[in-house]
Protein backbone atom coordinates (compact mmCIF):
# COMPACT_ATOMS: atom_id res chain seq x y z
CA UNK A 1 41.98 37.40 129.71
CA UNK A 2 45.28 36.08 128.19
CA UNK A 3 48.05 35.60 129.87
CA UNK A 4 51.23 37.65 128.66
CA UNK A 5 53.26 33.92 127.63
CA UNK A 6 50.01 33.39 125.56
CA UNK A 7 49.97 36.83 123.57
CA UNK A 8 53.79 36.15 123.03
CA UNK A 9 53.04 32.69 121.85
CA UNK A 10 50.84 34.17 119.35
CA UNK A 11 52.95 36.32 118.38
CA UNK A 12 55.56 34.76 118.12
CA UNK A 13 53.36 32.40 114.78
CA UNK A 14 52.25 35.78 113.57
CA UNK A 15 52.64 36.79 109.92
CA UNK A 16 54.35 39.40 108.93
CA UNK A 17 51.15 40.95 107.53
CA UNK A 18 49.72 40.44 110.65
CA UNK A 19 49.48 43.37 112.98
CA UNK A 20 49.36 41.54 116.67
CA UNK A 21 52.50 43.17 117.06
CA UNK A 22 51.95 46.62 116.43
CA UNK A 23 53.51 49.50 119.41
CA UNK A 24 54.04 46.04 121.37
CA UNK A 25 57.28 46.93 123.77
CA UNK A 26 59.31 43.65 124.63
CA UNK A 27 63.06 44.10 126.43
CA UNK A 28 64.18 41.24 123.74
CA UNK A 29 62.79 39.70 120.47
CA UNK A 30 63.57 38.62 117.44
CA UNK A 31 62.60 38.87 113.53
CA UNK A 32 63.57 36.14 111.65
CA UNK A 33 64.22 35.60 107.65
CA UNK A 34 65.53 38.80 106.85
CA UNK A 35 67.25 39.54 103.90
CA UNK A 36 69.09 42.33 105.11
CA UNK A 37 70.83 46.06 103.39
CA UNK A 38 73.09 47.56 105.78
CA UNK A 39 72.84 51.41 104.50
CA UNK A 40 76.34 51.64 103.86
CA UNK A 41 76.33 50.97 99.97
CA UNK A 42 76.98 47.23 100.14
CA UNK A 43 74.28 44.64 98.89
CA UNK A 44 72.16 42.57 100.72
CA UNK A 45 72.52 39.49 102.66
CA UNK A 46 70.63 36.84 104.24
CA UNK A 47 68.50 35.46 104.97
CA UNK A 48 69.41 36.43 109.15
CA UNK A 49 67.81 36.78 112.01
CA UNK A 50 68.10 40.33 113.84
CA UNK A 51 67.96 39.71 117.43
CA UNK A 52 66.71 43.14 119.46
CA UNK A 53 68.02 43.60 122.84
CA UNK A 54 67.23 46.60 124.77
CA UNK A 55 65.76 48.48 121.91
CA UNK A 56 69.27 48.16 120.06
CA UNK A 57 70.80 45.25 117.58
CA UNK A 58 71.98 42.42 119.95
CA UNK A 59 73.34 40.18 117.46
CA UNK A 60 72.54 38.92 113.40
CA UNK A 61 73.24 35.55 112.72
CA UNK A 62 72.02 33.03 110.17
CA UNK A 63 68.89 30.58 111.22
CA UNK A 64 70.72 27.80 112.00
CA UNK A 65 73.49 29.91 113.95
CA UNK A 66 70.66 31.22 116.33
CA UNK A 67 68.61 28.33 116.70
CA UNK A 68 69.72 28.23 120.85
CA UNK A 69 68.00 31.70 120.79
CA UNK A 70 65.08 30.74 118.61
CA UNK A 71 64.23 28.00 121.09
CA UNK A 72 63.79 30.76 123.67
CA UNK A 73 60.06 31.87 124.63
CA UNK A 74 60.65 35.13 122.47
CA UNK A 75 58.77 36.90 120.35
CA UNK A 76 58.91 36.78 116.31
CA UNK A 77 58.21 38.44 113.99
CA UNK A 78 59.32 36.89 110.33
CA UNK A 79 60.19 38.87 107.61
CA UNK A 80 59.47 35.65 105.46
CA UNK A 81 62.21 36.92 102.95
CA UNK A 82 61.72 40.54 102.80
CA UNK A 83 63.95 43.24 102.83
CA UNK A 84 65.27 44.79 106.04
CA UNK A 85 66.67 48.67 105.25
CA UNK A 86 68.03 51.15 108.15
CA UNK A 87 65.15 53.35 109.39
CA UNK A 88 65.14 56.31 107.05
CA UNK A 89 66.21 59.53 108.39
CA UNK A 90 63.56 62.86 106.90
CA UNK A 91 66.43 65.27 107.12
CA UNK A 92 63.65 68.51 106.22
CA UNK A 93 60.24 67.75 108.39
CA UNK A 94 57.58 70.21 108.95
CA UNK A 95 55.45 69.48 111.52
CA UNK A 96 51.80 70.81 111.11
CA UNK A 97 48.70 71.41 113.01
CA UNK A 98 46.67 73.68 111.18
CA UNK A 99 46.11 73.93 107.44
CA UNK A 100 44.06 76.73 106.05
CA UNK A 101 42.52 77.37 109.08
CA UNK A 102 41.86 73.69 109.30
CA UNK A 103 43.12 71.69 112.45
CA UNK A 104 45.29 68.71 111.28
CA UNK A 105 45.81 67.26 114.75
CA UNK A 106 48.67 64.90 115.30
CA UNK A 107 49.26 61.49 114.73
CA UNK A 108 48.05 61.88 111.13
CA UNK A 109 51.57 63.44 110.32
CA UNK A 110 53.64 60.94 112.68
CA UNK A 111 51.52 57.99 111.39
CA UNK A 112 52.69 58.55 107.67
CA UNK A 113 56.16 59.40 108.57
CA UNK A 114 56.49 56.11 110.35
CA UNK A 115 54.44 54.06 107.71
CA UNK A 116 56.71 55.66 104.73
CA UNK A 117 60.00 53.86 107.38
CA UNK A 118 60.76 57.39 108.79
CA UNK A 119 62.31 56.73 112.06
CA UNK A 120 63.60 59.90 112.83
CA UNK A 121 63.10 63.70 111.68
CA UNK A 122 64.20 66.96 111.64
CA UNK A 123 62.60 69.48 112.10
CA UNK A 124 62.83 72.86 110.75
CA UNK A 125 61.23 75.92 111.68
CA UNK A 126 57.86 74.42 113.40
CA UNK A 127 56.53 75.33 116.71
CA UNK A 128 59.23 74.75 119.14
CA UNK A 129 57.99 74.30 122.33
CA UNK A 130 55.19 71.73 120.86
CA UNK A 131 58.31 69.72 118.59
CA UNK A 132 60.43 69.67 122.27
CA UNK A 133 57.56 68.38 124.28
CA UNK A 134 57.08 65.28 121.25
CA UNK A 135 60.45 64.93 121.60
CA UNK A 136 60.83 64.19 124.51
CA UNK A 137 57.14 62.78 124.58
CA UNK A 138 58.15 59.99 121.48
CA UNK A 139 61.77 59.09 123.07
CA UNK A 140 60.04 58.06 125.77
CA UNK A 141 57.33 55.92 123.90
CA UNK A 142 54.28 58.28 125.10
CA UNK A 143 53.35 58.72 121.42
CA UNK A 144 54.20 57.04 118.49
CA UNK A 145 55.84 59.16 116.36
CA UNK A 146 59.33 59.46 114.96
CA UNK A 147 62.78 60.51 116.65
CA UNK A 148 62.91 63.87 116.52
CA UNK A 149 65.65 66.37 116.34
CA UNK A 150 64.09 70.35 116.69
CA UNK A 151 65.72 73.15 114.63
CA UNK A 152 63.80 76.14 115.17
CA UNK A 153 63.50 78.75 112.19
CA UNK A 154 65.42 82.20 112.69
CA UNK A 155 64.36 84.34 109.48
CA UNK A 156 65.30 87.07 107.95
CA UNK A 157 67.58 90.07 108.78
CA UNK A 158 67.31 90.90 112.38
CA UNK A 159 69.23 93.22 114.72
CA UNK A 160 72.34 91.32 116.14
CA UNK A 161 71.09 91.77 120.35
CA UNK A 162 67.67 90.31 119.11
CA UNK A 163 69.99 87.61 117.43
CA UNK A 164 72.24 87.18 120.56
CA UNK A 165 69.01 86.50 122.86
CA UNK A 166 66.74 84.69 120.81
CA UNK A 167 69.62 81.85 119.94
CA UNK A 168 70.74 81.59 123.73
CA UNK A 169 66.99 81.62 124.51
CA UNK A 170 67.40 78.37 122.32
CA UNK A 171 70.14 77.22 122.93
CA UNK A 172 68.98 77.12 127.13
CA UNK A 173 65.62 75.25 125.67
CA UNK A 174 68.28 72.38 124.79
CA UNK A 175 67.16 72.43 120.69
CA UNK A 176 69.93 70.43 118.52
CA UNK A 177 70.58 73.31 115.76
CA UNK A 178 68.90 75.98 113.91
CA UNK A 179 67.40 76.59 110.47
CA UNK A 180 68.41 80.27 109.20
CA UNK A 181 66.31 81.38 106.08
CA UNK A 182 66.70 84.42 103.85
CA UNK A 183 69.38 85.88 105.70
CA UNK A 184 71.65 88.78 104.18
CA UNK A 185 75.49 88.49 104.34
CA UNK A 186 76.08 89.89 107.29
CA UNK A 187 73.41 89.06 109.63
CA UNK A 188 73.83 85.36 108.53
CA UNK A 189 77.69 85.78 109.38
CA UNK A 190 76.73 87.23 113.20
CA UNK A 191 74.12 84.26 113.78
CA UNK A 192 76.34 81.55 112.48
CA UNK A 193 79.38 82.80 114.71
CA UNK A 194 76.67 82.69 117.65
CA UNK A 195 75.51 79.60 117.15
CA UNK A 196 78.66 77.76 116.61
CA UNK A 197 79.73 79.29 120.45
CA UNK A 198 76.76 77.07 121.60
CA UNK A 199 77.82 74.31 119.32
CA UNK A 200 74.63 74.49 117.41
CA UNK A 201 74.70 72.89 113.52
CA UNK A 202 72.79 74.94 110.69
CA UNK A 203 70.33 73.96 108.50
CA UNK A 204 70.31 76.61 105.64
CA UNK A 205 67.55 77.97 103.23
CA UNK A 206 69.77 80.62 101.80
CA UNK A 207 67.24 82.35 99.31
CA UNK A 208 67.99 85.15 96.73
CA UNK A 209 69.92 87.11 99.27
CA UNK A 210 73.47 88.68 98.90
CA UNK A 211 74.73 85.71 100.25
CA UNK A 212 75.32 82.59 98.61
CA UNK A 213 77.16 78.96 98.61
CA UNK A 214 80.60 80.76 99.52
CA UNK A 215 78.74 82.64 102.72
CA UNK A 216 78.09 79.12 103.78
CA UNK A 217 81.69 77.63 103.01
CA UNK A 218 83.19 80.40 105.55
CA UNK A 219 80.80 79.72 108.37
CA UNK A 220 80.67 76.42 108.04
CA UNK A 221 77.17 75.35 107.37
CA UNK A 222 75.85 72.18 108.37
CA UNK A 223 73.65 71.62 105.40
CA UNK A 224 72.26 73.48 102.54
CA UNK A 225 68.30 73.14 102.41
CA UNK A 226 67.17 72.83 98.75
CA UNK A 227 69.48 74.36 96.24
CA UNK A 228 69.40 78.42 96.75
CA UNK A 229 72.85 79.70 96.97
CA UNK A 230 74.69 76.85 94.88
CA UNK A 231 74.42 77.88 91.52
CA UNK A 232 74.06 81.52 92.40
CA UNK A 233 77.40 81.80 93.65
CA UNK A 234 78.30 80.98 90.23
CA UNK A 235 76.65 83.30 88.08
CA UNK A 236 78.75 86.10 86.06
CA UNK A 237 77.59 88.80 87.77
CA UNK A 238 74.02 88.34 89.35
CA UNK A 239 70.58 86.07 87.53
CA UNK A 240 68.99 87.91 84.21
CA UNK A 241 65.66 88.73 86.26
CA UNK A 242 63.28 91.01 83.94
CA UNK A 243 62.20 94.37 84.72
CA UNK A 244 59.36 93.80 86.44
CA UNK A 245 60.83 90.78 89.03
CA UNK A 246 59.25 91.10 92.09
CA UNK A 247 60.68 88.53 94.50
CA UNK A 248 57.23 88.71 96.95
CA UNK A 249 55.34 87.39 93.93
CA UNK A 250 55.89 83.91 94.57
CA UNK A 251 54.78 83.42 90.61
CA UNK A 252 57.77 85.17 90.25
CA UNK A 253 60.00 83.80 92.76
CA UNK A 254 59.74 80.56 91.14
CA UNK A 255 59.28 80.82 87.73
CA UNK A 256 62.56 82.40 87.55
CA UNK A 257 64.15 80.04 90.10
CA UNK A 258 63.38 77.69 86.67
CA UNK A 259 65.86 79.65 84.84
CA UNK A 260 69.05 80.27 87.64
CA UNK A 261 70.63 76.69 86.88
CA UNK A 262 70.74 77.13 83.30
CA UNK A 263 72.78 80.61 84.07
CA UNK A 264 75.36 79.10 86.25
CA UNK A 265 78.55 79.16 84.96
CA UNK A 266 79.96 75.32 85.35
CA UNK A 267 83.39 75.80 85.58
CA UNK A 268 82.68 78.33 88.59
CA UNK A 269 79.76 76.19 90.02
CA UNK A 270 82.77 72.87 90.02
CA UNK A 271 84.81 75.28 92.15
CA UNK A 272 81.42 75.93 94.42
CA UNK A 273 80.98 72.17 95.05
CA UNK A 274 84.54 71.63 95.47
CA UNK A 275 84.62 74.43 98.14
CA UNK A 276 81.08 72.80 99.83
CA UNK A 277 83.13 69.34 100.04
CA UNK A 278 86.28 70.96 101.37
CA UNK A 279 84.20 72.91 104.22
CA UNK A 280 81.95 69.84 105.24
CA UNK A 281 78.97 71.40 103.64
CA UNK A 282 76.55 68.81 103.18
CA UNK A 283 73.40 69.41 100.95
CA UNK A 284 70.16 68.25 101.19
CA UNK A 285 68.03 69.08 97.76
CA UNK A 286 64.28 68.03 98.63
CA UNK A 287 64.50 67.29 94.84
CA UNK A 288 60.49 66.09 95.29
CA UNK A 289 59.52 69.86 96.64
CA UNK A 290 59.97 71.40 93.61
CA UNK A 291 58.40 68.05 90.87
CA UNK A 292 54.90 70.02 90.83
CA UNK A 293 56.66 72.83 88.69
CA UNK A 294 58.37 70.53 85.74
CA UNK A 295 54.83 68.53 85.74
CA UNK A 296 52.33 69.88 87.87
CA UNK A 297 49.29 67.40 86.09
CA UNK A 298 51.53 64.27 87.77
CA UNK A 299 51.82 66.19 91.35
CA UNK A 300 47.82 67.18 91.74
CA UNK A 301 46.81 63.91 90.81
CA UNK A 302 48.67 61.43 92.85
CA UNK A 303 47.31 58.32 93.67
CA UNK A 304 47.55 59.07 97.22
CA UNK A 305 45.44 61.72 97.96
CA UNK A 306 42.50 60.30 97.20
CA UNK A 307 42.63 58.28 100.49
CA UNK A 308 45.77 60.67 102.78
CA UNK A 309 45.54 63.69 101.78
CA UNK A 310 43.80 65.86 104.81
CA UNK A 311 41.25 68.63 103.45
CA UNK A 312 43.77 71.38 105.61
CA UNK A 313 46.41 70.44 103.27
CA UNK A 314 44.14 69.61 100.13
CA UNK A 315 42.66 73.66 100.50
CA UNK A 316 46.56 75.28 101.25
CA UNK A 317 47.52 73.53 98.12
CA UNK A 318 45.20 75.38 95.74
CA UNK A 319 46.80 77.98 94.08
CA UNK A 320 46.54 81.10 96.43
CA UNK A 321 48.70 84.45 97.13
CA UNK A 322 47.50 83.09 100.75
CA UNK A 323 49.31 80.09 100.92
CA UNK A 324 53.01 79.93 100.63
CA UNK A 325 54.01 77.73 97.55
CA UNK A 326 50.87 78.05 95.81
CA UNK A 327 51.49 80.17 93.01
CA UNK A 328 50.45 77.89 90.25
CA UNK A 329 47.62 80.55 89.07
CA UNK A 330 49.63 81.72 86.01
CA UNK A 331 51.80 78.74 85.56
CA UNK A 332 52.82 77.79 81.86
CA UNK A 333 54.00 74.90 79.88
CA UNK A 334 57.19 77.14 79.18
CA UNK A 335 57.60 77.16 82.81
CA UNK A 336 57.55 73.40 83.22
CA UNK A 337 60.70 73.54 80.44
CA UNK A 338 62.23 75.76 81.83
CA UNK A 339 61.78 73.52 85.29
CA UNK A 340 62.49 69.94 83.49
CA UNK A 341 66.04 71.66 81.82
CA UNK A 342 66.55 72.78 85.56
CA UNK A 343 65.89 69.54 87.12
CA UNK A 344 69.19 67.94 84.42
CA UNK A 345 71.72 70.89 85.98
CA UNK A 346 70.55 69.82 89.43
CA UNK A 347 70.79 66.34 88.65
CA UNK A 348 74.10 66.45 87.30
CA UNK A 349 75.56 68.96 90.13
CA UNK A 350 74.13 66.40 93.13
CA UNK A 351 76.58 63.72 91.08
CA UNK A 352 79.84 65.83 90.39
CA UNK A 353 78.99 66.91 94.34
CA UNK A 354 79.03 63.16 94.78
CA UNK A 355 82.28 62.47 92.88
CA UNK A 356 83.99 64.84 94.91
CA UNK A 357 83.43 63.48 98.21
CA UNK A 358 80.17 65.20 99.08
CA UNK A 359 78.25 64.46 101.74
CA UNK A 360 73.90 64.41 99.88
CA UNK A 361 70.81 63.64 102.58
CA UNK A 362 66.89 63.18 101.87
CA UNK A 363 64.16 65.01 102.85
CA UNK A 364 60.83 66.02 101.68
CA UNK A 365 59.74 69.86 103.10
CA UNK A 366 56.26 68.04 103.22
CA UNK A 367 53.05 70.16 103.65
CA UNK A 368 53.93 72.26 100.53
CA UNK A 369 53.53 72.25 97.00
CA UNK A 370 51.15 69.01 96.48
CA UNK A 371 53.91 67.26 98.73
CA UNK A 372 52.35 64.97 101.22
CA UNK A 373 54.19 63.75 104.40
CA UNK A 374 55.78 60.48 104.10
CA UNK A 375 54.48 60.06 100.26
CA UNK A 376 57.04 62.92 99.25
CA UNK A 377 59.77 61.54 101.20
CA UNK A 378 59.41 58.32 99.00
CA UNK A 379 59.13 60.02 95.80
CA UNK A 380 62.29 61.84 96.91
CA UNK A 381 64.28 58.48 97.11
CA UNK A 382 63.09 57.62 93.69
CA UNK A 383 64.12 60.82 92.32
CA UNK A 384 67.60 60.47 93.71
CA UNK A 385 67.59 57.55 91.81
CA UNK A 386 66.60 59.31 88.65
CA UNK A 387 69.31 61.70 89.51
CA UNK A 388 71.48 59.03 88.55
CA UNK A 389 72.34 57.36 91.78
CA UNK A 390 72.34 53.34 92.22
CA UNK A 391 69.27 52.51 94.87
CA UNK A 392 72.13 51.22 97.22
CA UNK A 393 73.83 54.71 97.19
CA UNK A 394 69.99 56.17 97.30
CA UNK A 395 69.36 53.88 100.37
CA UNK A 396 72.55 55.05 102.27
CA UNK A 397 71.97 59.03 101.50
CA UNK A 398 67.99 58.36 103.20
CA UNK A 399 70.84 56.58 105.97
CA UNK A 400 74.11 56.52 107.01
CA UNK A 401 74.44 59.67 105.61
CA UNK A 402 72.02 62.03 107.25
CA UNK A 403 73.11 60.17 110.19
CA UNK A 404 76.30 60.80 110.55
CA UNK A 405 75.12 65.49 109.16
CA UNK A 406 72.92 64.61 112.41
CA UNK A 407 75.96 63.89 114.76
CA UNK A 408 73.96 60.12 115.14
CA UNK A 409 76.14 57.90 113.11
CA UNK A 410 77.32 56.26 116.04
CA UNK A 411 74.18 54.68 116.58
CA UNK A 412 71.79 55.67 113.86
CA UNK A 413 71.22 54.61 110.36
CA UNK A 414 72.56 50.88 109.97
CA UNK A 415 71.76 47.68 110.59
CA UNK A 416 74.72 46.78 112.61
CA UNK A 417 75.12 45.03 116.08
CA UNK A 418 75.13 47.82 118.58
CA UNK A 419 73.14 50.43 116.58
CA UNK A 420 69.64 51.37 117.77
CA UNK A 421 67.21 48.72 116.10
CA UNK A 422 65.30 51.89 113.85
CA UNK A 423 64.50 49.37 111.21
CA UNK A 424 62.18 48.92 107.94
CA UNK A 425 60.52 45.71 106.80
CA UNK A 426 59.43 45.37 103.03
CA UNK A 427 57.48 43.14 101.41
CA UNK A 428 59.54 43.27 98.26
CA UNK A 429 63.52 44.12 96.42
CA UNK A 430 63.79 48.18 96.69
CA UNK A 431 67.15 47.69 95.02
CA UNK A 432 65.30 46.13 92.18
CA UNK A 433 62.02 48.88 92.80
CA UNK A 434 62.01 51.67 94.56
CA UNK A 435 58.33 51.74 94.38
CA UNK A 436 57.78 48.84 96.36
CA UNK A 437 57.97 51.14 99.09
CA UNK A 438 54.63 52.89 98.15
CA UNK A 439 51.75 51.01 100.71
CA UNK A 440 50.07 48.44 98.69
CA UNK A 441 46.58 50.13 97.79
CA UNK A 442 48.88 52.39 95.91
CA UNK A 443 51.78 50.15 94.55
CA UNK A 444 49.81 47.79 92.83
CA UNK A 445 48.14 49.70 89.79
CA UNK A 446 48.08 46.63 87.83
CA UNK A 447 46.15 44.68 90.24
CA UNK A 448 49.00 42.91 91.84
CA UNK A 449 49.04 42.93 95.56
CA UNK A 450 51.62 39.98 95.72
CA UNK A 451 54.54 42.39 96.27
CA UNK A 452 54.86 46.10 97.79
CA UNK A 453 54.47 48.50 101.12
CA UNK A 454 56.41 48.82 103.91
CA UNK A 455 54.91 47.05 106.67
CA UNK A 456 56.98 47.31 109.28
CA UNK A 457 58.61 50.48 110.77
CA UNK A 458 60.29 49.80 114.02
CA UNK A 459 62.15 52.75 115.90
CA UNK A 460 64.35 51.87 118.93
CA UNK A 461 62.79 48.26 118.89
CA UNK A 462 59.32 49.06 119.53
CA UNK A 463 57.52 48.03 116.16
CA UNK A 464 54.73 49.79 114.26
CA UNK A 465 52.25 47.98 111.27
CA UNK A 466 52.34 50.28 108.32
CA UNK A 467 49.06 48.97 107.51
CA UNK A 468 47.67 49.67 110.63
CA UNK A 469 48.36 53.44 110.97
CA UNK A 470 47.56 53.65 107.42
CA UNK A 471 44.16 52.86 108.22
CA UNK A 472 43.93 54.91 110.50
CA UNK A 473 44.89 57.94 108.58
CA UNK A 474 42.36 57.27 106.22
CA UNK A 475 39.74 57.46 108.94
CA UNK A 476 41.18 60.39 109.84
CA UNK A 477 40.75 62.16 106.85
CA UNK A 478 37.39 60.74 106.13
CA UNK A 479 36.10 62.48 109.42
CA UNK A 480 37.75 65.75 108.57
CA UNK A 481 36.35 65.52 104.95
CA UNK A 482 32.52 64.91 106.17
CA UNK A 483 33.23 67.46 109.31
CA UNK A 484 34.32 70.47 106.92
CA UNK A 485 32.74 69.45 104.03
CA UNK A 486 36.00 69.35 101.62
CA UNK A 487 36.80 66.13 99.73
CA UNK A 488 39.51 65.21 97.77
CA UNK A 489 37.90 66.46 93.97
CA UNK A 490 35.04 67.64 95.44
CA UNK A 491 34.83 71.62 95.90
């Protein structure tokens, strides 16, 4: 049996490819050759050595600067030149246990949060008393999984007692805000003023309601989920919906959510952002939830799914009445116009947001709409890009800003001395390629597996091998395939 100086010793000549060091928990260590991006829009530097205390950043100093602590009988792990990013903060999680009647037992979700360099989540709207109990369960290292922050879903327009109890019913479970959905004015008014007694931040999925952007400049809103509410509070008068709109056809719902950018009048909507900036309002788009309708060939046939994508989650995604998000039996190439004209307005109301001193976030609303957890939280950091943002500014939105909407950017989201070490190891230049973040049986369609993947995701100093929870998953989703008889293009 060896000895714990011997497993250090060997780990300390490990590779970074190598995965001796995977959910390994050591009070101090150190990974070496780092070339390292802060998260606060500045470039990178190195190559340093982070030295982890305590589960936090101890100190970062160059090689030859540390070389009294590299002499010490600690454990390394070197980067060998790759680039070292904050953890990534998923600032619109889902978690999931059942897909179309299909159990999807955890850690397939945590794994590929944690192998896409999601260190932390929030969630809104799951289970509550299961997302409290992992927690707690994952602060404490009982399960590897993410940091978690719970927001549990209040929906709809409710009575204002039922209101009254059910967020000091949450509030007493010790939750760290709520997510309100398709509230009307005034019940969205009552539950804000309740929740901000308790000191409880908002995540907001405003909806086609009577309420809009403004609703949430009054009260304050933490964030706006998605995009709902923004340019409807700058319409002239209310969207051109046919005659026969029927908002509980989701076919409807969103092909005509394709068309409410377009409508928005842009000197009002400039006034809407400036009034969102003003109040604190921060907005996080899940840009990537929405990608299947402006090409939905590219989002059933990513390269993922063949080996990730869990046959719960493969049969929700077929288009269904059943299954929220699935409306794609009627969908036409003039709705993917419609949807790619849409996607411009967005894009260029996220940047005049920007310019004005707004505060934008990342997340991915995985589990929906051909999104996969962890895969759609990437793709949502490239499309950020797209939107026109420099990787740098893309890398501190996935960081220091969601951070600091979380009330963490004391200690979360950069790697600074002091800050928790939440931490992501690539083997390759993001600023240079987003896409090197994709795991490398995915990034390298041209055959080259000389650069790509993330392949280390540490969270609080406790380190995790991408490739080795990858694996996993795909066993994972093998057994489910075989056990109910679904495969990925296989009915």
């Amino acid at each position: 049996m060896k000895t714990l100086l011997s497993v250090m010793l060997l780990c300390a000549t490990a590779a970074i490819s190598q995965p001796q060091l995977h959910n390994q928990k050591h009070h101090e260590w150190l990974i070496t050759n780092a070339m390292i991006v802060a998260g606060v829009g500045t470039p990178a530097e190195g190559p340093y050595d982070i030295h982890i205390k305590a589960g936090r950043i101890h100190a970062i100093s160059g090689a030859k600067d540390d070389a009294k602590v590299r002499q010490l009988e600690l454990v390394q792990l070197d980067a060998e030149g790759g680039y070292v990013l904050p953890g990534f903060i998923n600032m619109h999680a889902h978690t999931m246990y059942n897909r179309a009647g299909i159990d999807m037992a955890q850690p397939y979700q945590h794994y590929l949060w944690l192998a896409s360099g999601i260190t932390t989540v929030r969630d809104l709207g799951s289970d509550t008393k299961v997302t409290l109990k992992e927690r707690e369960q994952s602060a404490a290292g009982e399960i590897i999984a993410p940091r978690m922050f719970v927001y549990p879903g209040i929906w709809g327009n409710q009575r204002k007692e039922d209101l009254d109890k059910t967020i000091k019913k949450y509030h007493k479970q010790g939750v760290d805000g709520l997510k309100f959905g398709m509230m009307d004015k005034e019940t969205f008014h009552h539950a804000s003023k309740i929740a901000a007694k308790y000191d409880l931040k908002i995540a907001n999925h405003v909806g086609v309601e009577d309420m809009t952007a403004w609703d949430n400049i009054e009260a304050g809103t933490t964030t706006i989920e998605h995009w709902y509410g923004v340019p409807d509070a700058a319409l002239k008068g209310v969207q051109n919906f046919p005659p026969d709109m029927n908002y509980s056809n989701e076919l409807h719902r969103f092909r005509y959510a394709g068309r409410l950018w377009q409508e928005a009048d842009q000197e009002k909507l400039q006034a809407v952002l400036q009034g969102m900036v003003d109040a604190g309002v921060a907005w996080n788009p899940t840009l990537v939830i929405y990608e299947a309708s402006r090409d939905l060939q590219r989002a059933t046939s990513s390269p993922w799914f063949q080996d990730y994508l869990h046959p719960g989650l493969e049969k929700f995604f077929k288009p269904s009445a059943d299954s929220h998000g699935s409306f794609f039996w009627g969908w036409t190439s003039t709705d993917e116009v419609y949807w790619k004209n849409n996607y411009q307005i967005w894009f260029k109301a996220l940047r005049d947001f920007a310019e004005k001193g707004g505060i934008i976030t990342t997340g991915e609303d995985g589990g929906y709409i051909y999104q996969l957890f962890g895969f759609g939280y990437l793709r949502e950091l490239m499309l950020h890009q797209e939107a026109g943002f420099h990787p740098l500014e893309v890398i501190k939105h996935a960081t220091v800003n969601s951070a600091k909407v979380l009330g963490e950017g004391d200690r979360l989201g950069q790697v600074r001395i002091g800050y928790s070490a939440d931490l992501v190891i690539i083997n390759g230049n993001p600023m240079a390629d987003l896409s090197v973040l994709w795991p490398r049986n995915i990034k390298p369609l041209t055959g080259d597996e000389s650069t790509g993947g993330i392949l280390w995701t540490i969270k609080a100093g406790v380190p995790y091998h991408a490739p080795t929870m990858l694996k996993a998953v795909r066993e994972m989703v093998k057994t489910s395939r075989a056990e109910h008889k679904i495969g990925y293009l296989v009915d």
